[in-house]
N, C-alpha and C. Protein backbone atom coordinates (compact mmCIF):
# COMPACT_ATOMS: atom_id res chain seq x y z
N UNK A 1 30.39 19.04 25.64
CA UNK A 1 31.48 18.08 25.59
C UNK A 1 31.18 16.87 26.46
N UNK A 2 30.76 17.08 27.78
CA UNK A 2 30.07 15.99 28.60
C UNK A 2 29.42 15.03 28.07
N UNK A 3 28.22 15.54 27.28
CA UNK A 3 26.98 14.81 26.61
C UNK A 3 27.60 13.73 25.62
N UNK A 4 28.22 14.96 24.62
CA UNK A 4 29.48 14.00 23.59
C UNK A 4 30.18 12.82 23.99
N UNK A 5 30.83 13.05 25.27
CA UNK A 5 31.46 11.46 25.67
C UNK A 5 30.89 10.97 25.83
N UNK A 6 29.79 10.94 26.55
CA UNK A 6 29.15 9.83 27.10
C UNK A 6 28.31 9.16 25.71
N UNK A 7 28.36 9.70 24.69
CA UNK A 7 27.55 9.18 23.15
C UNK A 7 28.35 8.37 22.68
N UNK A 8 29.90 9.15 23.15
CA UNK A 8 31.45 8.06 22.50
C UNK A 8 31.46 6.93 23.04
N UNK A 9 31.00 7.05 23.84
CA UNK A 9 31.23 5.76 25.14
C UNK A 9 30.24 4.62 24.80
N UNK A 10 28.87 5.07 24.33
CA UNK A 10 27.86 4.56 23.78
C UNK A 10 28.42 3.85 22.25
N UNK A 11 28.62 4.38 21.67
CA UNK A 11 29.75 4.54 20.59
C UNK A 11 30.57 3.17 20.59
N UNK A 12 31.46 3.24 21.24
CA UNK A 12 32.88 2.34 21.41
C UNK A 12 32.18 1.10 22.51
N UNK A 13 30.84 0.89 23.28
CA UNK A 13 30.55 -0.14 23.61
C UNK A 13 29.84 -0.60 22.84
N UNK A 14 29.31 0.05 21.41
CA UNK A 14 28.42 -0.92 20.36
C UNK A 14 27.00 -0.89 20.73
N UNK A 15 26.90 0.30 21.91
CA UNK A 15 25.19 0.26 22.03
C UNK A 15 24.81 1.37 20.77
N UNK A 16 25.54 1.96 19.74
CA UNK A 16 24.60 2.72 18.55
C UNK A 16 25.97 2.52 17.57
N UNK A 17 25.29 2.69 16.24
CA UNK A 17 26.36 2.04 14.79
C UNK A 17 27.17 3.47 14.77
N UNK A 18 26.34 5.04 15.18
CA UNK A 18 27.07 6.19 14.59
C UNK A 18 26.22 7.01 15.87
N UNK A 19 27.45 8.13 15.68
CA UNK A 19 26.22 9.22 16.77
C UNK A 19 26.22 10.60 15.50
N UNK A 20 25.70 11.63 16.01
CA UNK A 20 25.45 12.40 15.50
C UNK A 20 24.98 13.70 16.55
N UNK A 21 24.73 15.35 15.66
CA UNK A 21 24.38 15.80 16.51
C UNK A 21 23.39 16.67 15.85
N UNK A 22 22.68 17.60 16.67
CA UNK A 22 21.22 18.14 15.53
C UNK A 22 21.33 20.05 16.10
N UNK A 23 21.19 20.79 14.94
CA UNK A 23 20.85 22.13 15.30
C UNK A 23 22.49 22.27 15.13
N UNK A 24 23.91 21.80 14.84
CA UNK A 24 24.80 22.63 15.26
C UNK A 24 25.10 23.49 14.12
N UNK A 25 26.12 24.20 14.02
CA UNK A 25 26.64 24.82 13.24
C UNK A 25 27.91 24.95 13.08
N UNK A 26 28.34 24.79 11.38
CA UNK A 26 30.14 24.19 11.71
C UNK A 26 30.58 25.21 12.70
N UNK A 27 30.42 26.35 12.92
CA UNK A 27 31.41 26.07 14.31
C UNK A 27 31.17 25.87 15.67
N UNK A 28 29.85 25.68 15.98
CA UNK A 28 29.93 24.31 16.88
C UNK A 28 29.84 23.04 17.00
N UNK A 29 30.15 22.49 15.57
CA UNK A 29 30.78 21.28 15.15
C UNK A 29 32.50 21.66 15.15
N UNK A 30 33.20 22.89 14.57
CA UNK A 30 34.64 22.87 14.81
C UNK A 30 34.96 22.55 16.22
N UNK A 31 34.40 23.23 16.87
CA UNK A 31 34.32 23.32 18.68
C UNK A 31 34.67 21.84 18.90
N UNK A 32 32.98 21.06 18.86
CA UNK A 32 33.23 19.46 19.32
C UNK A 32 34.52 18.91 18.52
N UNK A 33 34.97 19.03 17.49
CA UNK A 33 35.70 18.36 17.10
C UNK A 33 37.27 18.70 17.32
N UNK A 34 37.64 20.26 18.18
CA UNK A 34 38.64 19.70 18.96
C UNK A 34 39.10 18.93 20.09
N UNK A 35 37.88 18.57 20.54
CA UNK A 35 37.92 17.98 21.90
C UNK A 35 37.01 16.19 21.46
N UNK A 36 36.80 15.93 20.50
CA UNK A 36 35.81 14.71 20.36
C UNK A 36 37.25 13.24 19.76
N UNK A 37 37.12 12.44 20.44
CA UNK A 37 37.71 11.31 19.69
C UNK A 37 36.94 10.70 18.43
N UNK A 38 35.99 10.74 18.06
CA UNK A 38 34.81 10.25 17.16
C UNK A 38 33.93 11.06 16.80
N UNK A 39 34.27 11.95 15.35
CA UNK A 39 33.46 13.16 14.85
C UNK A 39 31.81 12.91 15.03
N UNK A 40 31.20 13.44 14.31
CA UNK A 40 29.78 13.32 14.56
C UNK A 40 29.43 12.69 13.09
N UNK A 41 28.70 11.28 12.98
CA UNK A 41 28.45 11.02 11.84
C UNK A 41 27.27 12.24 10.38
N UNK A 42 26.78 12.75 11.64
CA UNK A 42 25.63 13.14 11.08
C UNK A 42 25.02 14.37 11.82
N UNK A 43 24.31 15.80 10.87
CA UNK A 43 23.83 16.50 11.80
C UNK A 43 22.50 17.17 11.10
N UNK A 44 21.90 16.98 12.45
CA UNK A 44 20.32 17.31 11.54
C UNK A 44 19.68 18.66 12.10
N UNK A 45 19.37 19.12 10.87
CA UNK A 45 19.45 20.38 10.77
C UNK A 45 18.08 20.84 9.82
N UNK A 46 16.89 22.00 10.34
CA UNK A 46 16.11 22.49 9.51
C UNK A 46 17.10 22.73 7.81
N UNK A 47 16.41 22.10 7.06
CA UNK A 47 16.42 22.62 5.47
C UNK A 47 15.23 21.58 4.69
N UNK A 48 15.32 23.27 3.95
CA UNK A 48 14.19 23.14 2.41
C UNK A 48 14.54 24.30 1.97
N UNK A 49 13.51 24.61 0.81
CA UNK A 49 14.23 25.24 0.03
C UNK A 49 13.99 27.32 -0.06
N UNK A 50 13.58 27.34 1.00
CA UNK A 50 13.49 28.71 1.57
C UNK A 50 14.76 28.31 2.35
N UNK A 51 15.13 27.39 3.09
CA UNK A 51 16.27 27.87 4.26
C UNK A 51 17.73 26.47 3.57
N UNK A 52 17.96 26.47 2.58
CA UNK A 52 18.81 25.14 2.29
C UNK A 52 20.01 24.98 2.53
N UNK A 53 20.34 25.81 3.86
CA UNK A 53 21.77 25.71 3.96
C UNK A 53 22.92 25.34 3.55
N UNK A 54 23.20 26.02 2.60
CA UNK A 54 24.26 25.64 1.54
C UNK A 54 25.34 25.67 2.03
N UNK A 55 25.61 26.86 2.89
CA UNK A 55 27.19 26.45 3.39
C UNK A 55 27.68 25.52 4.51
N UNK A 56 26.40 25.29 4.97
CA UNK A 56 26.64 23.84 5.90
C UNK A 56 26.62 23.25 5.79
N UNK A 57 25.67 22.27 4.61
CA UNK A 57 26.38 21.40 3.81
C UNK A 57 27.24 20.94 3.12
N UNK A 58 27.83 22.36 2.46
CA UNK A 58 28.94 22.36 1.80
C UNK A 58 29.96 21.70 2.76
N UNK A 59 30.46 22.25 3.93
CA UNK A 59 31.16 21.99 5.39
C UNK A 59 31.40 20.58 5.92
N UNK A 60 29.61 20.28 6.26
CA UNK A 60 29.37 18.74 6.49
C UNK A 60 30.17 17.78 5.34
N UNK A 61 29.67 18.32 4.02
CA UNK A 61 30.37 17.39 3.00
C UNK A 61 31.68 17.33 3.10
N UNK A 62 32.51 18.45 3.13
CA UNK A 62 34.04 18.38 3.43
C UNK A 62 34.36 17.47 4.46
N UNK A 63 33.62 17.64 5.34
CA UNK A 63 34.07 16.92 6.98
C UNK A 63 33.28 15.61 7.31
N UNK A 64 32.91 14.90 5.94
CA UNK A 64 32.01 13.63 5.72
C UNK A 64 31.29 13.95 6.72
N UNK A 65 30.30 14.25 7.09
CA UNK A 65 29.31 14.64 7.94
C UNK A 65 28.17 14.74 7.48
N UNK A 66 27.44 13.58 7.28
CA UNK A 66 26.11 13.65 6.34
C UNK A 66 25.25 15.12 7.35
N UNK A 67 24.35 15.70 6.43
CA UNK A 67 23.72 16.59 6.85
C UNK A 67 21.95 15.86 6.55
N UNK A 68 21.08 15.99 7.50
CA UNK A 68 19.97 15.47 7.63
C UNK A 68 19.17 16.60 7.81
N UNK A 69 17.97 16.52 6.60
CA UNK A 69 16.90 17.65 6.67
C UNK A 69 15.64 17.64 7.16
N UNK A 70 15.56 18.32 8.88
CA UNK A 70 14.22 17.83 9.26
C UNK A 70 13.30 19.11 8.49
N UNK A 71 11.86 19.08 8.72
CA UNK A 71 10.93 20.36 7.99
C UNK A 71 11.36 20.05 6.48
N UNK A 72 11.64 19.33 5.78
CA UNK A 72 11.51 19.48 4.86
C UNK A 72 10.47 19.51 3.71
N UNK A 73 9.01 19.53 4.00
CA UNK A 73 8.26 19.55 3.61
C UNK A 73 7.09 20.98 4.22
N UNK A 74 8.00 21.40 5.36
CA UNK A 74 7.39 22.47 6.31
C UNK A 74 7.20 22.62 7.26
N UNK A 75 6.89 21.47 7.75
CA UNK A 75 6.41 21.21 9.14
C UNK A 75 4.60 21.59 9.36
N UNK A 76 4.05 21.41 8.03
CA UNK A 76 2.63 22.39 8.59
C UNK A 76 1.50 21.31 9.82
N UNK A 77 2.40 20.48 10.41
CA UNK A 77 1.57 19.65 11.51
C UNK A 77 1.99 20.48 12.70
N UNK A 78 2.92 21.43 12.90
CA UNK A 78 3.26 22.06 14.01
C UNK A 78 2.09 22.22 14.70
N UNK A 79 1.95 22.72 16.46
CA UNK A 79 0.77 23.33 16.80
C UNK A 79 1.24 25.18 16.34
N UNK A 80 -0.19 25.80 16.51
CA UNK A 80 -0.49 26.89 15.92
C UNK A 80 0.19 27.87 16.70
N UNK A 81 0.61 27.54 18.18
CA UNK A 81 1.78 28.46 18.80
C UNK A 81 3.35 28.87 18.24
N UNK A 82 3.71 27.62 17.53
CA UNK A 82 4.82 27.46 16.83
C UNK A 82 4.37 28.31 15.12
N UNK A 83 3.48 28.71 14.94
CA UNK A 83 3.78 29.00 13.55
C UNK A 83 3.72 30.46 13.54
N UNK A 84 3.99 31.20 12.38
CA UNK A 84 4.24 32.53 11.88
C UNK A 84 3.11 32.92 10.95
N UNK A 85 2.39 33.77 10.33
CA UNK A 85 1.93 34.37 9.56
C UNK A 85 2.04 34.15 8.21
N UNK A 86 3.67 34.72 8.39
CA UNK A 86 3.98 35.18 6.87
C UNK A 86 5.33 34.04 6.44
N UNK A 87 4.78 32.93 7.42
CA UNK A 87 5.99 32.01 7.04
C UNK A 87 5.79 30.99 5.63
N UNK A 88 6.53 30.60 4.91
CA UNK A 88 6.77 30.26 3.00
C UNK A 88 5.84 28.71 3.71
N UNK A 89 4.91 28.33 2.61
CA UNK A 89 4.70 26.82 2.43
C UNK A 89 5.35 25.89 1.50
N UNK A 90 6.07 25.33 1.18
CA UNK A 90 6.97 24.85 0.56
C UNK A 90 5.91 23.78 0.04
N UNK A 91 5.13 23.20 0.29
CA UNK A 91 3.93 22.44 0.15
C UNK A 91 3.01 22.83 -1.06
N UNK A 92 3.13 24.10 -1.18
CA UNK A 92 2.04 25.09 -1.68
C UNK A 92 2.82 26.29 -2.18
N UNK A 93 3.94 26.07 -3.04
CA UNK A 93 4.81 27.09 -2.95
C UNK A 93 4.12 26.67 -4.77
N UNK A 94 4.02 28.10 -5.26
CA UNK A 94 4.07 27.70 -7.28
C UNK A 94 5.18 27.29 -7.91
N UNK A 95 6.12 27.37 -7.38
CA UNK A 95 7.19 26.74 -8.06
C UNK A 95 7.27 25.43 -7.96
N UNK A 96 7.07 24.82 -7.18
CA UNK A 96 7.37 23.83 -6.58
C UNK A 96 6.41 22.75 -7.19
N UNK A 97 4.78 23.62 -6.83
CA UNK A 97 3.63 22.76 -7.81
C UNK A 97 3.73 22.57 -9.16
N UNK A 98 4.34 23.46 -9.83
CA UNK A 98 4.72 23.55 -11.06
C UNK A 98 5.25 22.62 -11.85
N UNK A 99 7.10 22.35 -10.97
CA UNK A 99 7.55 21.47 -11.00
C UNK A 99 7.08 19.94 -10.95
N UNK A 100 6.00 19.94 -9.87
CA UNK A 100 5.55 18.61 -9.61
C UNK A 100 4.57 18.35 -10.71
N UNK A 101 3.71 19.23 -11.30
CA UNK A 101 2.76 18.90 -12.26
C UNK A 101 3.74 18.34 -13.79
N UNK A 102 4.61 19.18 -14.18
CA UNK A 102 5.67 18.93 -14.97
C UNK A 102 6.15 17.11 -15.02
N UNK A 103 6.21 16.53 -13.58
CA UNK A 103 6.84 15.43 -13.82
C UNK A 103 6.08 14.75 -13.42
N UNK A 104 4.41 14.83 -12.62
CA UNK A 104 3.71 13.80 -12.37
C UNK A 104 3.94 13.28 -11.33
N UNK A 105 4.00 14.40 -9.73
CA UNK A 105 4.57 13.90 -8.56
C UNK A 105 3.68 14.86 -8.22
N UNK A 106 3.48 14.91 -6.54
CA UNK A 106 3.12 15.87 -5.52
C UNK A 106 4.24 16.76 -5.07
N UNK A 107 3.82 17.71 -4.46
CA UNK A 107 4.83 18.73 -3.99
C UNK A 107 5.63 18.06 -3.03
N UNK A 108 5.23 17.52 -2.29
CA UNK A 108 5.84 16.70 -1.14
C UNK A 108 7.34 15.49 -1.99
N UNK A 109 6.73 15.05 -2.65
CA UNK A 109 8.30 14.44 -3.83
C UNK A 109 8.65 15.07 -4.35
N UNK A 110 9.10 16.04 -5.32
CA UNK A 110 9.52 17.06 -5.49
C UNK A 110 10.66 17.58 -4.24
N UNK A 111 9.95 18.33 -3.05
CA UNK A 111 10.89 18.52 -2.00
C UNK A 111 11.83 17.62 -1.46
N UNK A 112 11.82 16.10 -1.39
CA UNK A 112 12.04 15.49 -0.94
C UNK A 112 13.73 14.68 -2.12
N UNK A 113 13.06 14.35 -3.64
CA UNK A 113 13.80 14.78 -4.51
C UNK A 113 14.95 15.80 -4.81
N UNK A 114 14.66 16.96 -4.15
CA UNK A 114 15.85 17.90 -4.19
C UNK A 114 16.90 17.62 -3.28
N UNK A 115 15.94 17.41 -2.11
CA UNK A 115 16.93 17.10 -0.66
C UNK A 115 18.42 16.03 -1.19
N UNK A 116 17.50 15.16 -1.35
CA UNK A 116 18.29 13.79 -1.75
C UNK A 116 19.20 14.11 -2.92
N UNK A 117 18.76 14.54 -3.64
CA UNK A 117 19.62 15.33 -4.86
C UNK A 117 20.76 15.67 -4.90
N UNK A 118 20.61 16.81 -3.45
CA UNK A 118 21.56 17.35 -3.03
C UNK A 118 22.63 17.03 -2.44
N UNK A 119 22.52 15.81 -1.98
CA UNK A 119 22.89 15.28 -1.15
C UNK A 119 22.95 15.11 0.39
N UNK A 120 21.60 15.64 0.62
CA UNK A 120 21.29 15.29 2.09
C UNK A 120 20.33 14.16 2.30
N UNK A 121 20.62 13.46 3.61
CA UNK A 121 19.16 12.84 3.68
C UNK A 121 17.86 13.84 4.69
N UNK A 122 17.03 13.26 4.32
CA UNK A 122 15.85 13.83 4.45
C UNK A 122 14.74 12.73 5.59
N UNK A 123 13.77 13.64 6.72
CA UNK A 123 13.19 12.74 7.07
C UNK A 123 11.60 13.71 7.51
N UNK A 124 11.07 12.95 6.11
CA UNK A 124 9.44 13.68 6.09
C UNK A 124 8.59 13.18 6.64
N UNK A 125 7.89 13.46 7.64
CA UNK A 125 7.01 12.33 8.67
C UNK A 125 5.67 12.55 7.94
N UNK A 126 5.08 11.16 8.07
CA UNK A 126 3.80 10.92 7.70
C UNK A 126 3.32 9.38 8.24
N UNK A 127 1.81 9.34 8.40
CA UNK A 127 1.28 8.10 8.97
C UNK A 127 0.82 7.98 8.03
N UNK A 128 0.40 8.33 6.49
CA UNK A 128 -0.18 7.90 5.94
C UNK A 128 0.30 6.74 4.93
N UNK A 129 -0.41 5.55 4.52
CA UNK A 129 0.69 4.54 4.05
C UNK A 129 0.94 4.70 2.72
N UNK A 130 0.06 5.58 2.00
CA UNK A 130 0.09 6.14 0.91
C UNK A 130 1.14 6.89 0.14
N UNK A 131 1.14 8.21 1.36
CA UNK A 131 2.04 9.04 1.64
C UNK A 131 3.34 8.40 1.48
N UNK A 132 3.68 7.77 2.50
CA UNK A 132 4.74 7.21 2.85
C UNK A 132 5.03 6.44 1.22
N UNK A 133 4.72 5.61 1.20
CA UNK A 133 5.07 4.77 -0.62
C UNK A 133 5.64 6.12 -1.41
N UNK A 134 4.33 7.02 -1.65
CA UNK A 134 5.07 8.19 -2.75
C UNK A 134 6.56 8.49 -2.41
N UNK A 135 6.67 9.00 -1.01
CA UNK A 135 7.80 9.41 -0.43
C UNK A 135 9.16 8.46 -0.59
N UNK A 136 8.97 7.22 -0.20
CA UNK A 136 9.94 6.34 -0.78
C UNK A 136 10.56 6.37 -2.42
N UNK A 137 9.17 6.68 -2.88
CA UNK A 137 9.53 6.73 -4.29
C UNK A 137 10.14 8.21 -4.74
N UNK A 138 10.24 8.78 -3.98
CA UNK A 138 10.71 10.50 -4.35
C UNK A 138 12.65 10.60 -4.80
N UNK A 139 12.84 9.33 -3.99
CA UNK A 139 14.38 9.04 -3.42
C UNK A 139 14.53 8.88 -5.24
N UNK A 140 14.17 8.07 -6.16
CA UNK A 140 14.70 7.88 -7.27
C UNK A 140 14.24 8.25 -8.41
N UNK A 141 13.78 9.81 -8.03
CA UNK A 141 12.80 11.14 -8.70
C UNK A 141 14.42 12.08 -8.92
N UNK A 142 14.70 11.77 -10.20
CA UNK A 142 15.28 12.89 -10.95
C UNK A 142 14.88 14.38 -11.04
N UNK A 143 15.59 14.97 -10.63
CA UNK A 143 15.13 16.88 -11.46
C UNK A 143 16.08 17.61 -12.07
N UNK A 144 15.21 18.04 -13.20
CA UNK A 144 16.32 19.06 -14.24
C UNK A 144 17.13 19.65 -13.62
N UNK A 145 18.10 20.34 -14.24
CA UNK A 145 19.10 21.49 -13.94
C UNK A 145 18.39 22.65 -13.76
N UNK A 146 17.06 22.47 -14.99
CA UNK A 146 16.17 23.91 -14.53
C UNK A 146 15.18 24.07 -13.43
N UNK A 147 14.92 22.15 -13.26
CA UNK A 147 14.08 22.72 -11.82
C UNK A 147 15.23 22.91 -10.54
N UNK A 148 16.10 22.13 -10.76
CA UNK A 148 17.25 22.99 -9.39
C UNK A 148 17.15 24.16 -9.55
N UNK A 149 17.79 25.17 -10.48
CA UNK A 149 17.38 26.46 -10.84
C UNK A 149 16.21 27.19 -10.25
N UNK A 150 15.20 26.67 -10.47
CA UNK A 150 13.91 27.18 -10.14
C UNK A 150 13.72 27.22 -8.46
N UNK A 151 14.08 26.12 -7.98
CA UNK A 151 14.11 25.47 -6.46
C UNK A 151 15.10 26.42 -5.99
N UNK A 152 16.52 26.67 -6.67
CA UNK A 152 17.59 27.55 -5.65
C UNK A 152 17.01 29.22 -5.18
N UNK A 153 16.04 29.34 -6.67
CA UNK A 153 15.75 30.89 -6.56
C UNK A 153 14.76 30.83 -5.50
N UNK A 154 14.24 29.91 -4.49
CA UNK A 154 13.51 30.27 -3.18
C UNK A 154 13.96 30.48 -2.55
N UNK A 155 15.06 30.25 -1.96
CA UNK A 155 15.93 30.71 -1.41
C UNK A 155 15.69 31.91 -0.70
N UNK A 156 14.89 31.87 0.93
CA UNK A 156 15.36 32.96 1.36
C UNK A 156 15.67 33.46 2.71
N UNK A 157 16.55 32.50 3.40
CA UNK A 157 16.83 32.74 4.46
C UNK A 157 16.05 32.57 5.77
N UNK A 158 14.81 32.29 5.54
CA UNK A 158 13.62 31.75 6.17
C UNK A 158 13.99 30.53 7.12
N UNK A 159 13.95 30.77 8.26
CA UNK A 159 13.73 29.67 9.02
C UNK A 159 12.25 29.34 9.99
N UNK A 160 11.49 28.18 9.30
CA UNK A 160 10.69 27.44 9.87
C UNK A 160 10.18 27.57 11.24
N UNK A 161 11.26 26.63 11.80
CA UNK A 161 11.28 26.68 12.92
C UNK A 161 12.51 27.59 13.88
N UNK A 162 11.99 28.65 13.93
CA UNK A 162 12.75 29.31 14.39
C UNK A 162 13.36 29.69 15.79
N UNK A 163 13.13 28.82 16.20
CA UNK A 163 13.85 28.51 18.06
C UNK A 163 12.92 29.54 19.10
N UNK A 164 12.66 30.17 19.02
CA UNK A 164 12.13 30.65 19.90
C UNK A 164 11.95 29.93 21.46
N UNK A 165 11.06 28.93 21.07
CA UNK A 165 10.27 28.13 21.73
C UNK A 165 11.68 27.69 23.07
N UNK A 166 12.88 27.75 22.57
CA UNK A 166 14.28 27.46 23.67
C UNK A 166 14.47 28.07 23.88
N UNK A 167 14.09 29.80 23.72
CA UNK A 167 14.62 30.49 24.34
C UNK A 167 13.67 31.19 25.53
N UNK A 168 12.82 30.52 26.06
CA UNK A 168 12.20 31.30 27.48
C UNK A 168 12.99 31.88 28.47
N UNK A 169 12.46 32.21 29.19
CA UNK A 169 13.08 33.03 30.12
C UNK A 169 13.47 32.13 31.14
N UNK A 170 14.82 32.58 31.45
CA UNK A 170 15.75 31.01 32.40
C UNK A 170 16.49 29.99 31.48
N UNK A 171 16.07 30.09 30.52
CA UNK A 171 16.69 29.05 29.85
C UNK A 171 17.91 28.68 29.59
N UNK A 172 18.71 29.94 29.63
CA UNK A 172 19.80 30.13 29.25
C UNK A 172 20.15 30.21 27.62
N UNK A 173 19.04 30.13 27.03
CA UNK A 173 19.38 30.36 25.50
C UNK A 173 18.91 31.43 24.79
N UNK A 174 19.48 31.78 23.70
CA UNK A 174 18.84 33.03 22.75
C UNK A 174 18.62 32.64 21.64
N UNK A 175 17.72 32.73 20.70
CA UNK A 175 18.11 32.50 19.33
C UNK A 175 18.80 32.36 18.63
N UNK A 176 19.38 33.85 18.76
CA UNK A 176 20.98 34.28 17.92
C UNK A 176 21.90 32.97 18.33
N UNK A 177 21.72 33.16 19.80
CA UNK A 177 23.15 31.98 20.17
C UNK A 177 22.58 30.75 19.62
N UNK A 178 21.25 30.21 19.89
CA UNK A 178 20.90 28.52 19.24
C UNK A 178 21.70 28.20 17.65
N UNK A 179 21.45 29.58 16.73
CA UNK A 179 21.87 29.33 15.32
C UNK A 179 23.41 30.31 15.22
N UNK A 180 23.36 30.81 16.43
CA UNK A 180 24.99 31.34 16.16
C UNK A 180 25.54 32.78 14.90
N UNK A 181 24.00 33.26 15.31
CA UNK A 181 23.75 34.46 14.49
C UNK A 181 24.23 35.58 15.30
């Protein structure tokens, strides 16, 4: 709540257009918002299409609260401490390539396409200037009803980035509590 005012304050002197907040979950977005004069424009949050948080978007959308999808392409630039084994490539997923061969895109538009679709925004990092152009162009990349279809059935609860890394010892955090599991 501390942090929050002082963003309001930032806020109402015109040093930022919107604030926002990242990682919450509506109910620690219900939380801030009994105590906040100025909801949160925006909250950014791991999704793709192993983890697409449907009911938090659903939420955000009710409570105009754009929802912003970081990892949406995977994150596979992480360092190698942060990654898992048996964690999904969304990059390299067959469905996904499938889809992209189908319409004459890379996997990376495709993912990026759904996001936006969905109605989230999306923010896929790349230095490449190449990259980057396709990616712009992903924003006004249509997909069937059957590739949504195809995209929902990945779906699996998978999270990416899975907090760990906040929860050391001292930290005061747990996993469970970061995502409120």
């Amino acid at each position: 709540s501390e942090t929050w005012r002082g963003m309001e304050e930032a806020h109402a002197k015109g040093l930022c257009r919107h604030i926002g907040v990242s990682n919450f979950s509506s109910r620690k977005i219900g939380d801030l918002l009994t105590s906040a004069s100025t909801p949160p424009a925006v909250n950014q949050v791991e999704a793709h299409p192993f983890f697409p948080q449907r009911e938090l978007l659903a939420w955000c959308q009710e409570h105009d609260i754009v929802l912003t999808a970081y990892s949406p392409l995977g994150s596979q630039d992480r360092v190698p401490e942060f990654k898992r084994d048996d964690e999904p490539q969304p990059l390299r997923d067959p469905v996904i390539l499938e889809i992209a061969e189908h319409h004459g895109l890379n996997a990376g538009q495709v993912l990026i396409a759904w996001a936006v679709q969905r109605g989230t925004s999306v923010i896929p990092k790349t230095s490449n200037p190449e990259r980057l152009r396709q990616n712009l162009e992903a924003a006004s990349v249509t997909l069937s009803d059957a590739d949504l279809t195809a995209i929902a059935a990945l779906e699996s609860g998978y999270r990416i980035i899975h907090g760990g890394f906040f929860a050391t010892e001292g930290s005061g955090y747990t996993v469970a509590g970061l995502w409120d599991e």
